[in-house]
PDB file of N, CA and C in Angstrom:
ATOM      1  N   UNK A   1      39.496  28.415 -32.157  1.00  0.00           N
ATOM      2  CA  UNK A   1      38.089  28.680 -31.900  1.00  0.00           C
ATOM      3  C   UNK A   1      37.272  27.396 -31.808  1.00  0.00           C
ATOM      4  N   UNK A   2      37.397  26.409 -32.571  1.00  0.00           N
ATOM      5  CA  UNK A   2      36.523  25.145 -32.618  1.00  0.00           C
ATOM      6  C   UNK A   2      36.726  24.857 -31.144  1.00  0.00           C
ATOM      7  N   UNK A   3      38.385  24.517 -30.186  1.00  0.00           N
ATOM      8  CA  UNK A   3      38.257  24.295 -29.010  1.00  0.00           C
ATOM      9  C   UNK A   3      37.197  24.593 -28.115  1.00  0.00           C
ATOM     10  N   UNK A   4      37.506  25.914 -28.321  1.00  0.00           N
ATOM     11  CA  UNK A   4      36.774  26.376 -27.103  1.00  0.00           C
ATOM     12  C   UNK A   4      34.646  26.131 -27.626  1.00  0.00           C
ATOM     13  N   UNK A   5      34.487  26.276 -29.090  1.00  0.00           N
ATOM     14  CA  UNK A   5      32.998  25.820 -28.744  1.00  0.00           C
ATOM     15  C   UNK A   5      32.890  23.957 -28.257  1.00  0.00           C
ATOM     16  N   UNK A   6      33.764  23.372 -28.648  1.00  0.00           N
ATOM     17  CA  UNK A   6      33.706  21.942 -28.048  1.00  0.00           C
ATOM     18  C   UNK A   6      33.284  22.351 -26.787  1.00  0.00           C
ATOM     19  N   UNK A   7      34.326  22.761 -25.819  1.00  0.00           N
ATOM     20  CA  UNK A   7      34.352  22.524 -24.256  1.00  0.00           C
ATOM     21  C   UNK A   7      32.725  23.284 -24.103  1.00  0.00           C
ATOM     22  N   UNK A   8      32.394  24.079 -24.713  1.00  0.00           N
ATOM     23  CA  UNK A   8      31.300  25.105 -24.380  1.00  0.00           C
ATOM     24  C   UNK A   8      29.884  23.969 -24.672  1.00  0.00           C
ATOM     25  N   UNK A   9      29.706  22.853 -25.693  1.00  0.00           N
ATOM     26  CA  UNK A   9      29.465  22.489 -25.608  1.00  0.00           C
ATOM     27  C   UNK A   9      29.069  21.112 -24.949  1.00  0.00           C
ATOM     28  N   UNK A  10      30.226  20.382 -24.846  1.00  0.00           N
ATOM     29  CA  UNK A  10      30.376  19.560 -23.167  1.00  0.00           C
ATOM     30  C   UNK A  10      30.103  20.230 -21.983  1.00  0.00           C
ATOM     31  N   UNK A  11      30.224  21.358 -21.524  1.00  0.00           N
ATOM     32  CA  UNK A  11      29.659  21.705 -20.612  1.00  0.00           C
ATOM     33  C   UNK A  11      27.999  22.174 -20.480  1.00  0.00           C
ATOM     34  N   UNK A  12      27.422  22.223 -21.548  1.00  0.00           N
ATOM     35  CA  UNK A  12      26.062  22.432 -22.018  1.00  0.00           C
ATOM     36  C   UNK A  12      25.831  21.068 -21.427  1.00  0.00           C
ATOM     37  N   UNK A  13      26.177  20.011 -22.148  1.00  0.00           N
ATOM     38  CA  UNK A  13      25.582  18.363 -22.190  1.00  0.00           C
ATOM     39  C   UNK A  13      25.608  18.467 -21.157  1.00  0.00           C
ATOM     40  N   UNK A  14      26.593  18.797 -19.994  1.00  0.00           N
ATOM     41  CA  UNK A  14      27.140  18.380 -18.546  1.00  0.00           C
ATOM     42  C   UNK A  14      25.503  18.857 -17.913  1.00  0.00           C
ATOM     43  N   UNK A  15      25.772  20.099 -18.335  1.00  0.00           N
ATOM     44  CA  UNK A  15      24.782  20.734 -17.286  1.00  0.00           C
ATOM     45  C   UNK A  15      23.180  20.195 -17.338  1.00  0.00           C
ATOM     46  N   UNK A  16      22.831  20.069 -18.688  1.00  0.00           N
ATOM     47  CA  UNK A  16      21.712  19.737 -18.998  1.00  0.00           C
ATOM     48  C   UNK A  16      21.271  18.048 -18.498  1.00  0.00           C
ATOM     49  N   UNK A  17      22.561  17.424 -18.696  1.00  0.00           N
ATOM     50  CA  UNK A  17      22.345  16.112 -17.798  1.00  0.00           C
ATOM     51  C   UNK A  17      21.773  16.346 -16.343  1.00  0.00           C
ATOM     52  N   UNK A  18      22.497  16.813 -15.568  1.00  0.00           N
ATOM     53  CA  UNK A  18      22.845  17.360 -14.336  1.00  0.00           C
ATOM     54  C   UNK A  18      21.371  17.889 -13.745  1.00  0.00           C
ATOM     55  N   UNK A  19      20.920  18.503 -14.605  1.00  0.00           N
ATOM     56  CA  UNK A  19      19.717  18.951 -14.338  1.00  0.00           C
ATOM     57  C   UNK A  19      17.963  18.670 -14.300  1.00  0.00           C
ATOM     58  N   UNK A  20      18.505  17.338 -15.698  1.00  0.00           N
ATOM     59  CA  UNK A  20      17.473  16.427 -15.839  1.00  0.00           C
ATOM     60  C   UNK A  20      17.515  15.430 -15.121  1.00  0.00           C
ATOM     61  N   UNK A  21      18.659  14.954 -14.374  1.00  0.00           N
ATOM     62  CA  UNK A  21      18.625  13.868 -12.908  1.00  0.00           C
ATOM     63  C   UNK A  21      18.411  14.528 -11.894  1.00  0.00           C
ATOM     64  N   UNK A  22      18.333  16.248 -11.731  1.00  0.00           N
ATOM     65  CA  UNK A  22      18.061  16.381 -10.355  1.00  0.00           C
ATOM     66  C   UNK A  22      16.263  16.567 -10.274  1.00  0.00           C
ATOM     67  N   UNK A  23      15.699  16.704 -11.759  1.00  0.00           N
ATOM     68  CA  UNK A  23      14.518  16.744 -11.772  1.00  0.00           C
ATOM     69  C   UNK A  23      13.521  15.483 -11.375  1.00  0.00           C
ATOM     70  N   UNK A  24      14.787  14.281 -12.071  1.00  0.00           N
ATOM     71  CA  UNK A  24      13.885  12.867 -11.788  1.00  0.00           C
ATOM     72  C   UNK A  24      14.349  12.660 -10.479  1.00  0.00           C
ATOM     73  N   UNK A  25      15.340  12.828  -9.486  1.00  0.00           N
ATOM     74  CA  UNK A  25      15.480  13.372  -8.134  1.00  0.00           C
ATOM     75  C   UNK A  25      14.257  13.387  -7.799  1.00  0.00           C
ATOM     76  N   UNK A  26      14.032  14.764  -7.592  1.00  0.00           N
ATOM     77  CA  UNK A  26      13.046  15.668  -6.997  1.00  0.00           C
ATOM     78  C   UNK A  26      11.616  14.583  -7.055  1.00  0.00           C
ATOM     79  N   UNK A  27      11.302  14.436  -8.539  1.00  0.00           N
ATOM     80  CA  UNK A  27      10.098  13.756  -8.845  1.00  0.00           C
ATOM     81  C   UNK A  27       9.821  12.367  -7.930  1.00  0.00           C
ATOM     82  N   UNK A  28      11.345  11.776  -8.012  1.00  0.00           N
ATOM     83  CA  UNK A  28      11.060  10.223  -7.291  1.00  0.00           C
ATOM     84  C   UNK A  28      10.643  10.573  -5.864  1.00  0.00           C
ATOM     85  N   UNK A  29      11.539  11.390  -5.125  1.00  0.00           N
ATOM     86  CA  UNK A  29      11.668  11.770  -3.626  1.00  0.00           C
ATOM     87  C   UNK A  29      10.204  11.967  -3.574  1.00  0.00           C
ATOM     88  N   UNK A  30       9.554  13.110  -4.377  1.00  0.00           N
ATOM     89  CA  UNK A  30       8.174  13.517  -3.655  1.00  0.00           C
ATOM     90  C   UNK A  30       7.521  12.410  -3.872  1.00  0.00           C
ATOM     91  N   UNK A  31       6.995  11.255  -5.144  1.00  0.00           N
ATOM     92  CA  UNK A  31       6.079  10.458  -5.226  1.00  0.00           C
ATOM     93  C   UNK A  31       6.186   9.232  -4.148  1.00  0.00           C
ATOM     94  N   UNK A  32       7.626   9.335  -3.374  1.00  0.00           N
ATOM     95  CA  UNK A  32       7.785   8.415  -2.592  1.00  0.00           C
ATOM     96  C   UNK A  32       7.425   8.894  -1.182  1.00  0.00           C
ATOM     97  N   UNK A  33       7.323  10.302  -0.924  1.00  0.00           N
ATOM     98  CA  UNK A  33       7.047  10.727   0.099  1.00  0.00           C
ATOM     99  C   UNK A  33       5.294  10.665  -0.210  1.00  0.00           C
ATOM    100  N   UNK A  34       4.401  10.707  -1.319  1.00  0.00           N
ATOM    101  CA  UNK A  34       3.003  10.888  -1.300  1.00  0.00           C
ATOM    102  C   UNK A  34       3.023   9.416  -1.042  1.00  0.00           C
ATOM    103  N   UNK A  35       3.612   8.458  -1.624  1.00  0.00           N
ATOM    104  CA  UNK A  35       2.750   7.284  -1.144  1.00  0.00           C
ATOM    105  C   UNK A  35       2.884   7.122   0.616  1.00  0.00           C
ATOM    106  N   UNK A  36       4.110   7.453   0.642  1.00  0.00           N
ATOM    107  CA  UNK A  36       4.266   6.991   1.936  1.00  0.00           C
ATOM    108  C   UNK A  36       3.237   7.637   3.162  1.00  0.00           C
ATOM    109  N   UNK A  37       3.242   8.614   3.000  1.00  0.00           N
ATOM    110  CA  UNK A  37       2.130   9.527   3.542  1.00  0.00           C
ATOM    111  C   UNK A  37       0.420   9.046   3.379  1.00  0.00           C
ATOM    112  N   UNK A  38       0.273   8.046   2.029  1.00  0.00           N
ATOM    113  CA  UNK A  38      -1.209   7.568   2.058  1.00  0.00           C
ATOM    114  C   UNK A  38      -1.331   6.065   2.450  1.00  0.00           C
ATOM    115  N   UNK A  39      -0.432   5.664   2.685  1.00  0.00           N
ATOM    116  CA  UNK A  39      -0.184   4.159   3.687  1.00  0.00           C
ATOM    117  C   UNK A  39      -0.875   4.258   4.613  1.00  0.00           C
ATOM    118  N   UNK A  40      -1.972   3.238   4.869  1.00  0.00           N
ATOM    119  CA  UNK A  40      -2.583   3.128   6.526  1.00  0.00           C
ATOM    120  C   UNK A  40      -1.048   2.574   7.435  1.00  0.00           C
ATOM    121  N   UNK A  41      -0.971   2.734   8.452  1.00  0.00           N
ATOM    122  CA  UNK A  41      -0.472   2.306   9.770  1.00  0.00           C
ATOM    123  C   UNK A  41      -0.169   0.540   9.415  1.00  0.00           C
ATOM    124  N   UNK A  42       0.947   0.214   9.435  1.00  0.00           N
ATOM    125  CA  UNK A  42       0.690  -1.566   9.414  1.00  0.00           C
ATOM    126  C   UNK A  42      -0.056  -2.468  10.308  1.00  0.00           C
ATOM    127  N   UNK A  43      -0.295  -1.957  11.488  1.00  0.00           N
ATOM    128  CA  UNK A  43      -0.561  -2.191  12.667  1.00  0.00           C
ATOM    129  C   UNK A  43      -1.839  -0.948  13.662  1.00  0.00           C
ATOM    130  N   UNK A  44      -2.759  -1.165  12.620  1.00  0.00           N
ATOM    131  CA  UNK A  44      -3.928  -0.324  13.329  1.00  0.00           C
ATOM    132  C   UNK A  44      -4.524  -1.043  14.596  1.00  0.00           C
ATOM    133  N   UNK A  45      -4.777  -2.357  14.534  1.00  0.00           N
ATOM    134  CA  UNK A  45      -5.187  -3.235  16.183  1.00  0.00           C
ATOM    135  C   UNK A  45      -3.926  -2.496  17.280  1.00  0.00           C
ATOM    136  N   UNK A  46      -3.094  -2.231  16.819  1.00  0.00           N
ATOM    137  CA  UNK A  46      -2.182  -1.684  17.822  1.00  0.00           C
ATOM    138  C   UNK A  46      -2.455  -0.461  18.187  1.00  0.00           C
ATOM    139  N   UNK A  47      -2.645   0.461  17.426  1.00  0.00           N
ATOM    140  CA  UNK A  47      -2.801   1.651  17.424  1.00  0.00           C
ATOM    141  C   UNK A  47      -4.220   1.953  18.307  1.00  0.00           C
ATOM    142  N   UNK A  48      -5.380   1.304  17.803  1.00  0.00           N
ATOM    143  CA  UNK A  48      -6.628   1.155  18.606  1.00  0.00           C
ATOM    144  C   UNK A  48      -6.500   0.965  19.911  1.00  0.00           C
ATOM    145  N   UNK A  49      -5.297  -0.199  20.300  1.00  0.00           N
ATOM    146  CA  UNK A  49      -5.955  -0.776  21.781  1.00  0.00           C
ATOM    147  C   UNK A  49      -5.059   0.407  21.924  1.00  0.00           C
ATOM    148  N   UNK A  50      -4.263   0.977  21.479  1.00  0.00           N
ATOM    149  CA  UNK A  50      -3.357   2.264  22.782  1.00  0.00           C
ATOM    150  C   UNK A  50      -4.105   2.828  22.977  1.00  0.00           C
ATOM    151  N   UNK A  51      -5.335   3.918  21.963  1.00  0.00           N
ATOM    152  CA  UNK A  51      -6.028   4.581  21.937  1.00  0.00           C
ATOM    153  C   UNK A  51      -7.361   4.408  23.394  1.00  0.00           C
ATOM    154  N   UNK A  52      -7.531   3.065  23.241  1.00  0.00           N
ATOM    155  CA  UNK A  52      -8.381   2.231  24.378  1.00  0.00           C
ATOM    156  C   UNK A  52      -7.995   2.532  25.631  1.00  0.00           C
ATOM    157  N   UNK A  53      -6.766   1.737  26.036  1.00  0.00           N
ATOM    158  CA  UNK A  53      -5.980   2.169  27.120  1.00  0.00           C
ATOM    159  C   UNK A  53      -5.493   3.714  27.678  1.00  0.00           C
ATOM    160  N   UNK A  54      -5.982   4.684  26.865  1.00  0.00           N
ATOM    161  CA  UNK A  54      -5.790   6.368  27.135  1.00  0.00           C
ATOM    162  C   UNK A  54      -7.069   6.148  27.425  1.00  0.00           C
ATOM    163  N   UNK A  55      -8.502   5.842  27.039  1.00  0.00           N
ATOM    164  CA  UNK A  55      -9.709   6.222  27.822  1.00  0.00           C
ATOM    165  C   UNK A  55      -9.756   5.522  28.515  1.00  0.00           C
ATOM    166  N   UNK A  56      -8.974   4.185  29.131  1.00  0.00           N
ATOM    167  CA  UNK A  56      -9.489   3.446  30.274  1.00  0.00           C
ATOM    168  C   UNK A  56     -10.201   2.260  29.995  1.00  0.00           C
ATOM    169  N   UNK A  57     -10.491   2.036  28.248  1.00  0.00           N
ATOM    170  CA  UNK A  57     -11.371   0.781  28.140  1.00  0.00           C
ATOM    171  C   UNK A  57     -10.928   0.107  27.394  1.00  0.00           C
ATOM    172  N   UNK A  58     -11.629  -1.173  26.861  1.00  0.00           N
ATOM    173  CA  UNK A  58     -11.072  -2.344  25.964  1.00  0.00           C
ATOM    174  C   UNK A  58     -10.901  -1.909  25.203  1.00  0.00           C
ATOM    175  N   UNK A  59      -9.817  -2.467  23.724  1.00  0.00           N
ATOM    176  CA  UNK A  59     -10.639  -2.214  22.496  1.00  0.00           C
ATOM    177  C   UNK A  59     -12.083  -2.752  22.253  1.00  0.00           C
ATOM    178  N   UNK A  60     -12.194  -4.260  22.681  1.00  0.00           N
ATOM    179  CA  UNK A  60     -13.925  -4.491  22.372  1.00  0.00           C
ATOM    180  C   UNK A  60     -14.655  -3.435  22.587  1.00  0.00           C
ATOM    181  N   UNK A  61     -14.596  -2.920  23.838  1.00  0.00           N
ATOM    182  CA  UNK A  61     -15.621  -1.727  24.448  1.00  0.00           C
ATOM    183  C   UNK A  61     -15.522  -0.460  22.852  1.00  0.00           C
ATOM    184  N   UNK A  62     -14.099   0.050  23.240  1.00  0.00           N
ATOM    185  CA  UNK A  62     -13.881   0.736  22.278  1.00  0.00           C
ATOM    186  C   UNK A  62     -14.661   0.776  20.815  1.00  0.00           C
ATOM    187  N   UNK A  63     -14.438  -0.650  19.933  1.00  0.00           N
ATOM    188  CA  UNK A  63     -15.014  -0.842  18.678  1.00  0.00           C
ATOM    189  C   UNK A  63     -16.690  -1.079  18.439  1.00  0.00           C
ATOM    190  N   UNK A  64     -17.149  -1.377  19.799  1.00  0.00           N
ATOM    191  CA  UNK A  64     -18.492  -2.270  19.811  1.00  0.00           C
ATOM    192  C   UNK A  64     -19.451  -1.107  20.706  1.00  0.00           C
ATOM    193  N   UNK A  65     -19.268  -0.764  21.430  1.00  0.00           N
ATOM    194  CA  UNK A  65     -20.000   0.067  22.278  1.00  0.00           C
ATOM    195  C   UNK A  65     -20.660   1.983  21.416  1.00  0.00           C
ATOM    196  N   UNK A  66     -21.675   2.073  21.453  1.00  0.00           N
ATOM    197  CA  UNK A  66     -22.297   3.228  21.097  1.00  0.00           C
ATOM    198  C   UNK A  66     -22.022   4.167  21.783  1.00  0.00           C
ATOM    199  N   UNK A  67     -21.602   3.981  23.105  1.00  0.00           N
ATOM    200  CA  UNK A  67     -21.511   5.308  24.140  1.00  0.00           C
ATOM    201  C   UNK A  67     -19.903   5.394  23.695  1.00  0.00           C
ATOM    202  N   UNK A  68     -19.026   4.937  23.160  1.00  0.00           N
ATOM    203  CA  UNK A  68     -17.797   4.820  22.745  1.00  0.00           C
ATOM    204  C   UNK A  68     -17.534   5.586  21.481  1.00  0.00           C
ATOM    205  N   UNK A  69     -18.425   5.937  20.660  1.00  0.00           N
ATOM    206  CA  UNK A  69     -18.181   6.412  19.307  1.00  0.00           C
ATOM    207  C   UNK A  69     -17.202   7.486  19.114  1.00  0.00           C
ATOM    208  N   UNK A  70     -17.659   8.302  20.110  1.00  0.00           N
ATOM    209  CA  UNK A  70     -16.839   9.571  19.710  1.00  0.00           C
ATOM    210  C   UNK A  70     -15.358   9.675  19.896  1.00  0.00           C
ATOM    211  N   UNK A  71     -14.969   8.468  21.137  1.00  0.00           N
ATOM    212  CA  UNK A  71     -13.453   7.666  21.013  1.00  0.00           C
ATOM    213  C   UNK A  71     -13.184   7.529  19.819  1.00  0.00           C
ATOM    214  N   UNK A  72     -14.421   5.991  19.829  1.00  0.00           N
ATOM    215  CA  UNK A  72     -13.854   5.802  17.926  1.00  0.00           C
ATOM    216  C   UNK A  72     -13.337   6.770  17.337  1.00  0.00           C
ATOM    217  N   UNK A  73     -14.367   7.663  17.173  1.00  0.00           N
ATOM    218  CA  UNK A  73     -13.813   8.515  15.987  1.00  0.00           C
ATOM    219  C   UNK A  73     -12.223   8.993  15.758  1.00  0.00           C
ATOM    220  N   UNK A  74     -12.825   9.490  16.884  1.00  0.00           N
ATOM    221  CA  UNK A  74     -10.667  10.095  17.562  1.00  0.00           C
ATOM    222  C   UNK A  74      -9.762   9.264  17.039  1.00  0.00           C
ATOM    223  N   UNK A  75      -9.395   8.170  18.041  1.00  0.00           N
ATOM    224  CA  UNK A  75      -8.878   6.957  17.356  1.00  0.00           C
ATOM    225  C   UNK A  75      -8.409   6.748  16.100  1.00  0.00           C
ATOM    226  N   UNK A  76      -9.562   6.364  15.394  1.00  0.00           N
ATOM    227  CA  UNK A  76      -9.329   5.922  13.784  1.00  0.00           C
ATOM    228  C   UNK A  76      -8.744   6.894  13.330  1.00  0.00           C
ATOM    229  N   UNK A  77      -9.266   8.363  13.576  1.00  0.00           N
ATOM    230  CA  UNK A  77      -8.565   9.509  12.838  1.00  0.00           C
ATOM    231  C   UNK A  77      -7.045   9.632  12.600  1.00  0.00           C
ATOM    232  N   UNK A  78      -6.760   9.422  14.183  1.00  0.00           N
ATOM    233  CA  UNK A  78      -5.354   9.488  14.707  1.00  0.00           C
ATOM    234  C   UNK A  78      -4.536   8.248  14.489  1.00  0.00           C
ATOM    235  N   UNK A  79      -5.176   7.558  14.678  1.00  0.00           N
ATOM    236  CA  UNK A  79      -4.454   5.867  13.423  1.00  0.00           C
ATOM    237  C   UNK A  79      -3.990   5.901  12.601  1.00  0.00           C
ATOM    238  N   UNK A  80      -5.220   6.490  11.410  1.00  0.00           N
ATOM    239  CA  UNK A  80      -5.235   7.093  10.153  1.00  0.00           C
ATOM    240  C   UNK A  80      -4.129   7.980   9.889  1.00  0.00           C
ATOM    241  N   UNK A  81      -4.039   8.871  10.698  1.00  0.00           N
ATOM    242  CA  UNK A  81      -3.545  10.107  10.315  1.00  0.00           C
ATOM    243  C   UNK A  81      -4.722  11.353   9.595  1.00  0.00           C
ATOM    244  N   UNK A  82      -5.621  11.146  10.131  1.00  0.00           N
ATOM    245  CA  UNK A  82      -7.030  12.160   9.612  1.00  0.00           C
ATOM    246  C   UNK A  82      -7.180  13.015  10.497  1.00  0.00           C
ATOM    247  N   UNK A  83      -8.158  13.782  10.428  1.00  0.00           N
ATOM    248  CA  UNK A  83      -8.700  14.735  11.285  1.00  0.00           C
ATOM    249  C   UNK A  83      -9.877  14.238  11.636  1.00  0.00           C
ATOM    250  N   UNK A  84     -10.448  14.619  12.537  1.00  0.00           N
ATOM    251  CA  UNK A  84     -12.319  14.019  12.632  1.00  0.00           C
ATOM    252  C   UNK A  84     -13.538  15.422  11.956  1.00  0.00           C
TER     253      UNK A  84
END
């Protein structure tokens, strides 16, 4: 009888290990997926002038111009990863 509660108990430890690494798993994966997800773009000047070049204008025009804003907006959003 002692055998068998040994093994019953190694397999307790087993499992309970097993289960507390798939938790810190889980935990690392998602906090690495939230940061990654709140990262700006490395390269937003890039992202802008594409944005530019779909309406046809500079980025200067793009960033500087008032009749341009509502580009802007778009743009940055979609840079971002935002909504407007």
């Amino acid at each position: 009888m002692p055998a068998i509660s040994q093994d019953l108990q190694k397999t307790t430890g087993r499992r309970t290990a097993l289960i507390v690494f798939a938790i810190a798993a889980a935990a690392l994966g998602i906090s690495a997926y939230i940061y990654a997800e709140s990262n700006p773009p490395d390269t937003p000047d890039t992202c802008l002038a594409a944005h530019a070049a779909d309406y046809g204008i500079t980025t200067q025009q793009l960033t500087r111009d008032v009749s341009h804003q509502s580009e802007l907006v778009a743009a940055v959003s979609s840079c971002y990863g935002m909504t407007p």
